[in-house]
N, C-alpha and C. Protein backbone atom coordinates (compact mmCIF):
# COMPACT_ATOMS: atom_id res chain seq x y z
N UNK A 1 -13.61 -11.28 -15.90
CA UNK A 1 -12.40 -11.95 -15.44
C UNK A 1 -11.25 -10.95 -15.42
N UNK A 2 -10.48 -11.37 -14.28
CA UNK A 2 -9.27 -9.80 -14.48
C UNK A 2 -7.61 -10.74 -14.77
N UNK A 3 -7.06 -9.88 -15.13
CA UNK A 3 -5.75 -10.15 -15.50
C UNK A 3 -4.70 -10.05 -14.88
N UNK A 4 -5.53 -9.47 -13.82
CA UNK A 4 -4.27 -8.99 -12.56
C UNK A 4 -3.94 -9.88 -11.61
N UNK A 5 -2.86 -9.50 -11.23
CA UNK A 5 -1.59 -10.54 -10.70
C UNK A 5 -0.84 -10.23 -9.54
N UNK A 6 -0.95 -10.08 -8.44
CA UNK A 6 0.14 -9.72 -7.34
C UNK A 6 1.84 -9.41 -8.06
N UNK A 7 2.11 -7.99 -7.56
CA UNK A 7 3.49 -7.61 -8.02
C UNK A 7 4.56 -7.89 -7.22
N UNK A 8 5.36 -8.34 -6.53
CA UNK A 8 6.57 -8.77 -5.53
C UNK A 8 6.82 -7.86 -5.53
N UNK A 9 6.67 -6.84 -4.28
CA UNK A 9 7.15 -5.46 -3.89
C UNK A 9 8.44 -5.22 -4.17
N UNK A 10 9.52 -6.20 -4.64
CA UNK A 10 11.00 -5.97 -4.79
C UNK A 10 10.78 -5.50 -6.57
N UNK A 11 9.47 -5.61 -6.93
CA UNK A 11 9.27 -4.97 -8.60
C UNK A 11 8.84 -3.76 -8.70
N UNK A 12 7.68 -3.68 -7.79
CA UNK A 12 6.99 -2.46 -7.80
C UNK A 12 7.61 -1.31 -8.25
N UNK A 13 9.08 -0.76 -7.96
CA UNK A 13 8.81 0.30 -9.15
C UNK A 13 9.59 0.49 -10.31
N UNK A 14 9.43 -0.92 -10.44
CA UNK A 14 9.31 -0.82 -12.31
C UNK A 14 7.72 -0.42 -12.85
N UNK A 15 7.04 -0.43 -12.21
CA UNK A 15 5.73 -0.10 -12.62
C UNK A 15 5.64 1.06 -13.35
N UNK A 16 6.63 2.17 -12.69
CA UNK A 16 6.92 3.50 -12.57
C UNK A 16 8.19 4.07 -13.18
N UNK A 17 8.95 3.03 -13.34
CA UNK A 17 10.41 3.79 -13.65
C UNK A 17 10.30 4.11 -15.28
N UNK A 18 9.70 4.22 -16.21
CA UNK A 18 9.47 4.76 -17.46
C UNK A 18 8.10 6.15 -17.74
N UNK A 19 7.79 6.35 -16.23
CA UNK A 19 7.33 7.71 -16.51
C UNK A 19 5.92 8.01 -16.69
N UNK A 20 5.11 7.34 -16.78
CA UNK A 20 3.90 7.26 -17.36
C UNK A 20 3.47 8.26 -16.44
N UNK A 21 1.88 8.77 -17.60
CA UNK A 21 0.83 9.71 -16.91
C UNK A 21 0.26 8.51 -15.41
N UNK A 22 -0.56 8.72 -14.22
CA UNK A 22 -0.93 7.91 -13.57
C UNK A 22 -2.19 8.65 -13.33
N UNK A 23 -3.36 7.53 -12.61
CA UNK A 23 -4.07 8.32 -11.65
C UNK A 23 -4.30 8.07 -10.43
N UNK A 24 -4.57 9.61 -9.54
CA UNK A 24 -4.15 9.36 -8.15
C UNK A 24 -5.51 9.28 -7.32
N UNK A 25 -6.06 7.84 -7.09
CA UNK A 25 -7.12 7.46 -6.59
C UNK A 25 -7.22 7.79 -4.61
N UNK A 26 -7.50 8.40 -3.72
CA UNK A 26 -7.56 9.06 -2.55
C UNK A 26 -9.44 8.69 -2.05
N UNK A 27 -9.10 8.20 -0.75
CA UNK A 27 -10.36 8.33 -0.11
C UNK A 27 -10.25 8.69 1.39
N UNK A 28 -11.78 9.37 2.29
CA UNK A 28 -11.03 9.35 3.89
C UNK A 28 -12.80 9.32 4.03
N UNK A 29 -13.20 7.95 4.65
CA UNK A 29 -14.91 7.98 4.58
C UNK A 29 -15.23 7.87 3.51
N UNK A 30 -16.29 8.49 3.21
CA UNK A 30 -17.31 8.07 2.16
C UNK A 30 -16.59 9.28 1.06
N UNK A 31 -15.88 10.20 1.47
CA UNK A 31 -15.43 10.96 0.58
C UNK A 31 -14.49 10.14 -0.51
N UNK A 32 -14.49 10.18 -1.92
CA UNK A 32 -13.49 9.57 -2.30
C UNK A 32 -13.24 10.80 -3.61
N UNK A 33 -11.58 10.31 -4.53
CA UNK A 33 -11.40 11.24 -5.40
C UNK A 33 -10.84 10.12 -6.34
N UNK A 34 -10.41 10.58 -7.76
CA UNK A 34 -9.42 10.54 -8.63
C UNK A 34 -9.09 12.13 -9.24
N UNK A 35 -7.46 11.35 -9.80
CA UNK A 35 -7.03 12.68 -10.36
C UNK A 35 -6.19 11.97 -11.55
N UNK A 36 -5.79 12.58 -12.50
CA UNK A 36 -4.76 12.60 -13.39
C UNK A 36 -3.29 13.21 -12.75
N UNK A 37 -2.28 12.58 -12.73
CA UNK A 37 -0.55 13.11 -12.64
C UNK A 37 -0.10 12.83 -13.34
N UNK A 38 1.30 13.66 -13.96
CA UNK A 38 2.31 13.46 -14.78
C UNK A 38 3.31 13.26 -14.34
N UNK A 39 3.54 13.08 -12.72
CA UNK A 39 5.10 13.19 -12.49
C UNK A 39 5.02 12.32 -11.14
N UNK A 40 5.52 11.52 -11.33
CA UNK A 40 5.71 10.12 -10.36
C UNK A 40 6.88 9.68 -10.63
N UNK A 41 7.65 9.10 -9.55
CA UNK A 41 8.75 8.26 -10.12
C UNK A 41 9.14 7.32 -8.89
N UNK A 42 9.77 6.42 -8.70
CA UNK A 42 10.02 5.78 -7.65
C UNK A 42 11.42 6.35 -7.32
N UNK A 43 11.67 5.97 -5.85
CA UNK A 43 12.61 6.56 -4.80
C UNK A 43 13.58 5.73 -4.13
N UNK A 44 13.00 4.95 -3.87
CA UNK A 44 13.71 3.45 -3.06
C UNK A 44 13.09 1.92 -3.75
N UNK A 45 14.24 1.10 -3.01
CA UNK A 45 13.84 -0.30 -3.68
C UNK A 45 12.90 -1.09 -2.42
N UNK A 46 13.50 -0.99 -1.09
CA UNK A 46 13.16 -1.61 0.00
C UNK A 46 13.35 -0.99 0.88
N UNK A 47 12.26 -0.44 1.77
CA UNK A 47 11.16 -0.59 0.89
C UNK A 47 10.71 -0.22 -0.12
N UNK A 48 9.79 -0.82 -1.04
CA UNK A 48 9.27 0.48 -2.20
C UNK A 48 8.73 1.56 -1.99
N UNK A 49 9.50 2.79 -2.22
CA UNK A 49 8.49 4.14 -2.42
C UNK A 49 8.87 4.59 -3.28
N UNK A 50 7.69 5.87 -2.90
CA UNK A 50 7.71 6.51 -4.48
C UNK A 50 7.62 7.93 -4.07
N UNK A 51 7.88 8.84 -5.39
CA UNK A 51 7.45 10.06 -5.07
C UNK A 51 6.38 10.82 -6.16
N UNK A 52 5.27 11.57 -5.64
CA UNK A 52 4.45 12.25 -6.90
C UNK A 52 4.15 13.36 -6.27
N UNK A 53 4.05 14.43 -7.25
CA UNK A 53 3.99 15.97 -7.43
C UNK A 53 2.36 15.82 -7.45
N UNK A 54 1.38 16.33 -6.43
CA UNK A 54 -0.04 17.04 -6.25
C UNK A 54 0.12 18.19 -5.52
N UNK A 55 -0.70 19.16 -6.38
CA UNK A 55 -0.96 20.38 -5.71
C UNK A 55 -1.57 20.46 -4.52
N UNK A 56 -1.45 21.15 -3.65
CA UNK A 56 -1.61 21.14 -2.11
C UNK A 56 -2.88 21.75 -1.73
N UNK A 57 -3.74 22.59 -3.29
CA UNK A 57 -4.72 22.96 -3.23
C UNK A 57 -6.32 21.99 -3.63
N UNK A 58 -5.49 20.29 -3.83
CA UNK A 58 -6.17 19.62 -4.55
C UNK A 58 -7.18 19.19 -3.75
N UNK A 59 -8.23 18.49 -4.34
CA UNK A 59 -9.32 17.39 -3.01
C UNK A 59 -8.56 15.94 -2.91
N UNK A 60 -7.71 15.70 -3.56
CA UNK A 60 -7.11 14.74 -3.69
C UNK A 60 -6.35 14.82 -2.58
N UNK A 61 -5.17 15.60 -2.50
CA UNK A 61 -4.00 15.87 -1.57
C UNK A 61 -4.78 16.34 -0.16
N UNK A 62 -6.34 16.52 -0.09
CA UNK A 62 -7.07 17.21 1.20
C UNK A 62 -7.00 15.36 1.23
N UNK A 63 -7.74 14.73 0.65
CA UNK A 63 -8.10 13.31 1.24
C UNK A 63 -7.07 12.66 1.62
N UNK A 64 -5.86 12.56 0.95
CA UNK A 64 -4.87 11.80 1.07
C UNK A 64 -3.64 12.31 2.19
N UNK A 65 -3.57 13.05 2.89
CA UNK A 65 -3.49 14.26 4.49
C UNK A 65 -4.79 13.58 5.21
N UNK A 66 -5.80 13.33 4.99
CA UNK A 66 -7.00 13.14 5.87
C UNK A 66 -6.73 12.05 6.30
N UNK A 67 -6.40 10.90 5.30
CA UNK A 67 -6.71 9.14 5.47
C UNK A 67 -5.29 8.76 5.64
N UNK A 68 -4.07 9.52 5.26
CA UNK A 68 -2.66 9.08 5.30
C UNK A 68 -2.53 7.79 4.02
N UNK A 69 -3.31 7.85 3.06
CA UNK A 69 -3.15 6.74 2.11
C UNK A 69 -3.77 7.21 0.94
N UNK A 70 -3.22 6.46 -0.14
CA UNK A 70 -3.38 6.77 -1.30
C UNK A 70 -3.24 5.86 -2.95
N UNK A 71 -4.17 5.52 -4.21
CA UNK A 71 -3.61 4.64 -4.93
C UNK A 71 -2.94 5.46 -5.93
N UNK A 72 -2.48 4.50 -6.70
CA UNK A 72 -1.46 5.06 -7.66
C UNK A 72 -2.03 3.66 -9.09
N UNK A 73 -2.72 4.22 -10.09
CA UNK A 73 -3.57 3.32 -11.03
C UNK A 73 -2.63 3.84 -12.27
N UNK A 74 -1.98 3.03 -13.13
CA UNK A 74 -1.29 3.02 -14.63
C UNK A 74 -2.44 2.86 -15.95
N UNK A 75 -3.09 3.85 -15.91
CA UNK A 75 -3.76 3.75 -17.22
C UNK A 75 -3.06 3.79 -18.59
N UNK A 76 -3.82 2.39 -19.30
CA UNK A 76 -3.37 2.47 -20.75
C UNK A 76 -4.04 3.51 -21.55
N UNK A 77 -3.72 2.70 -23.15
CA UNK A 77 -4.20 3.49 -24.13
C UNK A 77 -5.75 3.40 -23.78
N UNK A 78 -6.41 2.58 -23.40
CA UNK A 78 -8.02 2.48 -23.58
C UNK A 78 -8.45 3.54 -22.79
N UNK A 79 -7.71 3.90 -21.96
CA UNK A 79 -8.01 4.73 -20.76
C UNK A 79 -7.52 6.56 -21.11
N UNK A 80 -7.28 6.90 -22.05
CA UNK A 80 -6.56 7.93 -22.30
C UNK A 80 -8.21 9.50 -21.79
N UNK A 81 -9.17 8.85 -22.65
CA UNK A 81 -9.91 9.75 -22.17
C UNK A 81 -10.30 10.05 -20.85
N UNK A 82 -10.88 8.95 -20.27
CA UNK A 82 -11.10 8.92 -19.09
C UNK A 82 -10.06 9.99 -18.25
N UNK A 83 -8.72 9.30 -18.33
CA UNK A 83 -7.50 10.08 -18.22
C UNK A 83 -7.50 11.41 -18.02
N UNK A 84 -7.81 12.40 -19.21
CA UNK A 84 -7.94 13.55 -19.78
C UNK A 84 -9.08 13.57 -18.56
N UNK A 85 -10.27 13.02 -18.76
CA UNK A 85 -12.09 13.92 -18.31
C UNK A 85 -11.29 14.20 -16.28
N UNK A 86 -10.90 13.27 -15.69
CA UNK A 86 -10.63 13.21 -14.67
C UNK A 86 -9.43 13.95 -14.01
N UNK A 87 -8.41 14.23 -15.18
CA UNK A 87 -7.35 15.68 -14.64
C UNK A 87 -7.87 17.01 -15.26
N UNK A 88 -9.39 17.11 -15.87
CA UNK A 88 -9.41 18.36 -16.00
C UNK A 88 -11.37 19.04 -15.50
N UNK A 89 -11.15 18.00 -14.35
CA UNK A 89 -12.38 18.40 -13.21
C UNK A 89 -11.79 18.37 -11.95
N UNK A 90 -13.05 19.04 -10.94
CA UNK A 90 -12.31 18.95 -9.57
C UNK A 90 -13.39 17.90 -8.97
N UNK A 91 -13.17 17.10 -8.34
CA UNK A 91 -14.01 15.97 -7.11
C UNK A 91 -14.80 16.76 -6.32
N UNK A 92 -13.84 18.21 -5.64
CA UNK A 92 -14.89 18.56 -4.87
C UNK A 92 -16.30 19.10 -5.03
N UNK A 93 -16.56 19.00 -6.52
CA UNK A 93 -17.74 19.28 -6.53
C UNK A 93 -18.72 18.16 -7.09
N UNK A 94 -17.81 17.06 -7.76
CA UNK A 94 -18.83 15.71 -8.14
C UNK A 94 -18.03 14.89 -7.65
N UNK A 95 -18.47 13.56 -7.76
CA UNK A 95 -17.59 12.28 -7.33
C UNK A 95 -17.40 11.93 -8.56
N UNK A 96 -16.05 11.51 -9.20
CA UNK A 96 -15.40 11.59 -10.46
C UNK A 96 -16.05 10.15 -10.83
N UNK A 97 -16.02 8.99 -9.90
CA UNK A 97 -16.40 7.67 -10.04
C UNK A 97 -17.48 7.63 -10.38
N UNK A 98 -18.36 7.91 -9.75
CA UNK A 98 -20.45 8.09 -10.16
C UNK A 98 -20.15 8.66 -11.73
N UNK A 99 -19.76 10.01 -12.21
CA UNK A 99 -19.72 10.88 -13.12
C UNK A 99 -19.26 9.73 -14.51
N UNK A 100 -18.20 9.30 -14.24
CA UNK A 100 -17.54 8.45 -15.45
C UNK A 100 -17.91 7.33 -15.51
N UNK A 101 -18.30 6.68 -14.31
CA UNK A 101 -18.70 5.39 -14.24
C UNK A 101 -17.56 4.04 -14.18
N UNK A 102 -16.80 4.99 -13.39
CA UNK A 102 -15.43 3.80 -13.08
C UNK A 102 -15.46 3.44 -11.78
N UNK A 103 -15.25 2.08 -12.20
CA UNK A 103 -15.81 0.84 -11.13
C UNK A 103 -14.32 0.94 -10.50
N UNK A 104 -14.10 0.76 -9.44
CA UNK A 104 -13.21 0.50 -8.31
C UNK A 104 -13.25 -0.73 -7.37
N UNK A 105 -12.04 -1.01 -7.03
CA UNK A 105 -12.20 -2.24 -6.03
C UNK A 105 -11.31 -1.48 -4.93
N UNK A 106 -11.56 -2.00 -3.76
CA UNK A 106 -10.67 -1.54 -2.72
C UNK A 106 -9.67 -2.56 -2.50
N UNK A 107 -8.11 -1.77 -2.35
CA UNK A 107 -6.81 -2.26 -2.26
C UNK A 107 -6.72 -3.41 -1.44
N UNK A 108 -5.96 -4.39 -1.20
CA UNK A 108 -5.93 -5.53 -0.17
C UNK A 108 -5.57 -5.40 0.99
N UNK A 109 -4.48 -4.28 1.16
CA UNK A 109 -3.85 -3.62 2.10
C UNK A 109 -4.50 -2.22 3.12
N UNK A 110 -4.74 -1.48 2.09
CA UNK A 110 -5.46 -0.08 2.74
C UNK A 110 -6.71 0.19 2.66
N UNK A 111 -7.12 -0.49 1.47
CA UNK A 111 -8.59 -0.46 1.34
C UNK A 111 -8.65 0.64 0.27
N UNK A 112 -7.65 1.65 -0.15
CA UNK A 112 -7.88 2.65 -0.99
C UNK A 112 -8.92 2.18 -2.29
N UNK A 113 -9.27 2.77 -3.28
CA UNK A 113 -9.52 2.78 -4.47
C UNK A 113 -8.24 2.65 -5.40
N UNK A 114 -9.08 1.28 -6.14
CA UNK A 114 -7.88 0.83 -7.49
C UNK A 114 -9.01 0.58 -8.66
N UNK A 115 -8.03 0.66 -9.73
CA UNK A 115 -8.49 0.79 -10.94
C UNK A 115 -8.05 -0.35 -12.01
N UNK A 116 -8.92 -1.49 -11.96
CA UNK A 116 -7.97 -2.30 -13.32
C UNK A 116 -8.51 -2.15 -14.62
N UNK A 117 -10.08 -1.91 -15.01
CA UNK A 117 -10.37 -1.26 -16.34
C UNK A 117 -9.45 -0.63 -16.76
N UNK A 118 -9.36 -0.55 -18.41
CA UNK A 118 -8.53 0.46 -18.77
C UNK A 118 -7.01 0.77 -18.33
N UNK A 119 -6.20 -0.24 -16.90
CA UNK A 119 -5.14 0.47 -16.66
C UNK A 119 -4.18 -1.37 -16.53
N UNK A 120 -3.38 -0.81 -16.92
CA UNK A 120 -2.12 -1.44 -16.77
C UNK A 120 -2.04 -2.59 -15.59
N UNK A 121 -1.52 -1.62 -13.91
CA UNK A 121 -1.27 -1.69 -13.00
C UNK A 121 -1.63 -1.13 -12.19
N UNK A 122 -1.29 -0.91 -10.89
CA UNK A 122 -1.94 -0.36 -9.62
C UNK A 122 -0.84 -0.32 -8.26
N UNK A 123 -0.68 0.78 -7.92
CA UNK A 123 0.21 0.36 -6.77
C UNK A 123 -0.68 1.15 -5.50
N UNK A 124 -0.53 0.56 -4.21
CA UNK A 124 -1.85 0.92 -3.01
C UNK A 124 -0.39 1.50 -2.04
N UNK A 125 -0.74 2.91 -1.58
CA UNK A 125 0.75 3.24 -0.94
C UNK A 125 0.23 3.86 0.42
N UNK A 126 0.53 4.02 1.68
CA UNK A 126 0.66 4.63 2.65
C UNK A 126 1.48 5.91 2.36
N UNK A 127 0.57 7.26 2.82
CA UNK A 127 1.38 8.78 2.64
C UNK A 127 2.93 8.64 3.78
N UNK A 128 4.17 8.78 3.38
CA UNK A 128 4.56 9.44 4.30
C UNK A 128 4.96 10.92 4.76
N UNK A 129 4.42 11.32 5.80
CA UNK A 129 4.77 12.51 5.59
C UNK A 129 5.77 13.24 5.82
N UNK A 130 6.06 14.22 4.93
CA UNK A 130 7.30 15.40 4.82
C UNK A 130 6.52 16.33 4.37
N UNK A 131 6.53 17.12 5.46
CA UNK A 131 5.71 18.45 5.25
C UNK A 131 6.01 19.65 5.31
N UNK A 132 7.66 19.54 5.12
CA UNK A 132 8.49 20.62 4.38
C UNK A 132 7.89 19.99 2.70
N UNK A 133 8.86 19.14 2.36
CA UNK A 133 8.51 19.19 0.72
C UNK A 133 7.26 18.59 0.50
N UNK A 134 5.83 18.88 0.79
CA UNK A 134 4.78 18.85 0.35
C UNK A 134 4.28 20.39 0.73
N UNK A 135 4.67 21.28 1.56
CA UNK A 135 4.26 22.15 1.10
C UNK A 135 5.09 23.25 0.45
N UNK A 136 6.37 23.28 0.03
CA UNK A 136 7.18 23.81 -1.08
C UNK A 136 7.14 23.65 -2.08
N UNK A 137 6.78 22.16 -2.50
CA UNK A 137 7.06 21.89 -3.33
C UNK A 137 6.21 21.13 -3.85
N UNK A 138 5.18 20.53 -3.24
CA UNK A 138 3.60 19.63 -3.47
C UNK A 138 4.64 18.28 -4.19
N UNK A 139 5.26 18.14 -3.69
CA UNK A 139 6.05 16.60 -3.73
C UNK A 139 5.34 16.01 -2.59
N UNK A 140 4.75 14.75 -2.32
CA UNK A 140 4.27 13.47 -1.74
C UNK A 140 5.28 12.73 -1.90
N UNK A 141 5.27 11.77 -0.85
CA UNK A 141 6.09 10.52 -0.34
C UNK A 141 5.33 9.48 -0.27
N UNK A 142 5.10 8.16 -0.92
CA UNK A 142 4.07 6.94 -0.33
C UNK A 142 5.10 5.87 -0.18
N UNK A 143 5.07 4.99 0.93
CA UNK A 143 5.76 3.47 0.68
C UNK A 143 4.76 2.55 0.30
N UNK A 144 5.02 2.06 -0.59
CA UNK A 144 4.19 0.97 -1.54
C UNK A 144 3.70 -0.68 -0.33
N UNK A 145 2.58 -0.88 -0.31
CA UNK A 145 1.88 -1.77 0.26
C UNK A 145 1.42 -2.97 -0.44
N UNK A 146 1.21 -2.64 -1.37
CA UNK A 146 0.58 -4.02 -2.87
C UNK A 146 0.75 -3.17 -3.56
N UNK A 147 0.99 -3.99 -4.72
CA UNK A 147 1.00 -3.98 -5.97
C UNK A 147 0.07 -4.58 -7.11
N UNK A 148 -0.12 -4.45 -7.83
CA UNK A 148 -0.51 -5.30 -9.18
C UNK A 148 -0.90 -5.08 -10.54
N UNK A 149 -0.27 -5.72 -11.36
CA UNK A 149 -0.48 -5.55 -13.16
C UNK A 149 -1.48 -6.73 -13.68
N UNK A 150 -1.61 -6.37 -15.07
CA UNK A 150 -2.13 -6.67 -15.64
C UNK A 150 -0.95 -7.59 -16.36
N UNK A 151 -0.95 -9.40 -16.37
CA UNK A 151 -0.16 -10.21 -16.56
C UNK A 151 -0.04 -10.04 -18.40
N UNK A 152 -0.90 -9.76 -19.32
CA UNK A 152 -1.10 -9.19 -20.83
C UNK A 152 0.06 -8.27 -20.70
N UNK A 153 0.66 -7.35 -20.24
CA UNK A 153 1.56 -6.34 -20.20
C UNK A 153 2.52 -6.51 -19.30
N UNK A 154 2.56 -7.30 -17.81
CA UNK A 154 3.78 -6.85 -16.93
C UNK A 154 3.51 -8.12 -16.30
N UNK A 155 4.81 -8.75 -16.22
CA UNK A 155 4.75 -10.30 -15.55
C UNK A 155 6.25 -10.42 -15.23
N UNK A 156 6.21 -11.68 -13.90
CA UNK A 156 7.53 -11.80 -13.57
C UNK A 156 8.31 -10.77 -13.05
N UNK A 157 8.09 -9.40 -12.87
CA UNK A 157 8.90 -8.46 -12.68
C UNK A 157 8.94 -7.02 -14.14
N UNK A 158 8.69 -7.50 -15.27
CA UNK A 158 8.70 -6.77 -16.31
C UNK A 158 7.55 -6.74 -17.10
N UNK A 159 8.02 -5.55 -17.92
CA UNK A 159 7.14 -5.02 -18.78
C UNK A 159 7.56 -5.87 -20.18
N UNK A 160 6.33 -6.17 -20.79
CA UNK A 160 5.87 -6.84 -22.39
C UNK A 160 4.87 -5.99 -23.01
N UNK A 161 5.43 -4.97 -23.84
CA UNK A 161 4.83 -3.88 -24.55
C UNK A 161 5.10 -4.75 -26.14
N UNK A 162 3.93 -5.09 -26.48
CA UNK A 162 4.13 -5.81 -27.81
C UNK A 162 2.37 -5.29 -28.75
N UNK A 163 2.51 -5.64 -30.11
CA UNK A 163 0.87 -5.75 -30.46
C UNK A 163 -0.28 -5.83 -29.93
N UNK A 164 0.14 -7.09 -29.42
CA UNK A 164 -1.11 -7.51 -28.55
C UNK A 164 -1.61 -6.95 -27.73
N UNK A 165 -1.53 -6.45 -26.94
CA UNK A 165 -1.49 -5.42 -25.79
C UNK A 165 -1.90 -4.49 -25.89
N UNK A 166 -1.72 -3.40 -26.78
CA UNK A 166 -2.39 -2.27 -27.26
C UNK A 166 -3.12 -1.16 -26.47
N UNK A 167 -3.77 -1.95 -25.91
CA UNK A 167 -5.27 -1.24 -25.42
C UNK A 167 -4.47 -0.73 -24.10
N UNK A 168 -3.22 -1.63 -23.47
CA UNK A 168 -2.80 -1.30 -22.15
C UNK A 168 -1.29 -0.33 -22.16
N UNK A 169 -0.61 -0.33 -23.39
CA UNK A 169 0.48 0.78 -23.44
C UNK A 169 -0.02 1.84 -22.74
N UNK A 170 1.19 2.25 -21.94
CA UNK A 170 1.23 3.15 -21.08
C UNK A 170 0.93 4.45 -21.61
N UNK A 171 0.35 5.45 -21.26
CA UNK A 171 0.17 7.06 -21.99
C UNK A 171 1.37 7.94 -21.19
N UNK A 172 1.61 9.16 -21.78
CA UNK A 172 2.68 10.01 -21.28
C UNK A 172 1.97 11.09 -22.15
N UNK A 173 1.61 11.84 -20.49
CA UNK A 173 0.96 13.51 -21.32
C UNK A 173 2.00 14.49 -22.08
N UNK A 174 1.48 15.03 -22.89
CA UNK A 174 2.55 16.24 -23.35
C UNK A 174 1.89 17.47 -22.87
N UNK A 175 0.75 17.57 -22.13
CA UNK A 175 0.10 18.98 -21.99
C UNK A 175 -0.94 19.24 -23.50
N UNK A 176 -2.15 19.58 -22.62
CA UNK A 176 -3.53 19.96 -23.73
C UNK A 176 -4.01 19.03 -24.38
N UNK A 177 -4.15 17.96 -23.53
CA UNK A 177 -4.84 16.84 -23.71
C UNK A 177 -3.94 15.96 -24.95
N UNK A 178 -2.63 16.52 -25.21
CA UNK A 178 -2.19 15.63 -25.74
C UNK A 178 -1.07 14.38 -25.53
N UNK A 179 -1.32 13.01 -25.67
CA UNK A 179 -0.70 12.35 -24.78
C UNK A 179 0.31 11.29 -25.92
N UNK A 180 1.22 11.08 -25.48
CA UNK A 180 1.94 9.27 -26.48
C UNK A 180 1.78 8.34 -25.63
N UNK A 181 2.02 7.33 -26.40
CA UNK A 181 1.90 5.53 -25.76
C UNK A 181 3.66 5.14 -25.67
N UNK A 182 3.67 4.46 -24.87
CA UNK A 182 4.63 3.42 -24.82
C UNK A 182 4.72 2.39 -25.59
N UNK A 183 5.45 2.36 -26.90
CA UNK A 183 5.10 1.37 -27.63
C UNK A 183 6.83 1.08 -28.07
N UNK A 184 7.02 0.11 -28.89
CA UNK A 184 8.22 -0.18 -30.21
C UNK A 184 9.31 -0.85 -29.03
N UNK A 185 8.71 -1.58 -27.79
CA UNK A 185 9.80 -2.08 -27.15
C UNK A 185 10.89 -2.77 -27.96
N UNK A 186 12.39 -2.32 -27.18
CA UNK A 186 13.54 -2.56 -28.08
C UNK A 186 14.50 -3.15 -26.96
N UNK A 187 14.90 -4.35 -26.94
CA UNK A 187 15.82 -5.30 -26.19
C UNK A 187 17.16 -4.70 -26.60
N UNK A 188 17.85 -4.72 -25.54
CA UNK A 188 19.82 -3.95 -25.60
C UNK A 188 20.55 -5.47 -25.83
N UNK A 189 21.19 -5.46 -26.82
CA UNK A 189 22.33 -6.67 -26.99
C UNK A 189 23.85 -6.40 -26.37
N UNK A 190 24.24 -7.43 -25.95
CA UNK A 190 25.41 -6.89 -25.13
C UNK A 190 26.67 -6.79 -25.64
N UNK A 191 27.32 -5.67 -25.66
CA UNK A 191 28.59 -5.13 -26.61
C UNK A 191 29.27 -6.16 -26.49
């Protein structure tokens, strides 16, 4: 049974606006990839986009140039290894999915590869391209197509980082496989 929930694209990037590690799921044919990123952030409200940093030498960034589309998967804590095994291999020589054994569904919109084991949320984006700053700077552009969380952690528009949840706190790499959670949510009272 899944937990996931359609996101109202006017939310979508709150998904994103606290930073988390992500992974960047890419297919064009039968070719498909994942990757691990650290640097995503959203750009606009309406539409939703976003922006993420892939190297231009990646199989990821070859697929996602090939197909013009791309997912964007919020792995929790359960997911931290996985996480790690998948930003520190390359696709082009195995299929990361067969290898780890992560099940995928295809997006509603693009059909990409999404991930709800182990992850939070999911956002399914169309590339746009700027191909000055993707190749200066391996900055990507996507406008967000669907969305969706995991209602245990993100409902209504927001995030509920509490006990319970645990398994789905967000990770944030520090470099060398070492990562923190999103945890000790703290509500602002008004002066």
């Amino acid at each position: 049974m899944t937990h996931f929930k359609t996101v109202a694209l006017e939310h979508a990037s709150r998904l994103l606006n606290h930073g988390p590690t992500v992974l960047v799921t890419s297919a064009d044919g039968a070719r498909r990839n994942v990757m691990a990123a650290a640097w995503s952030m959203p750009v606009e409200f309406t539409p939703p986009r976003i922006a993420i940093v892939i190297d231009k030498q990646t199989f990821t960034r070859e697929l996602m140039t090939a197909s013009g589309m791309f997912g964007i998967c919020i792995p929790g804590v359960a997911a931290v290894d996985l996480t790690f095994a998948v930003g520190s291999s390359s696709g082009r020589t195995v299929d990361k999915f067969a290898r780890y054994g992560i099940v995928a569904a295809s997006g509603p919109v693009l059909g990409v590869p999404v991930i709800e084991t182990g992850c939070a949320a999911w956002l399914e984006c169309r590339l746009i391209r700027e191909p000055h700053t993707e190749e200066a700077y391996d900055t990507c552009f996507g406008e967000v197509v669907a969305a969706a969380a995991d209602t245990r952690i993100f409902e209504n528009g927001h995030w509920n980082v509490d006990e319970s949840n645990g398994d789905l706190h967000t990770i944030h790499h520090l470099g060398a496989g070492k990562f923190v959670r999103a945890s000790g949510m703290l509500s602002a009272a008004p002066l």
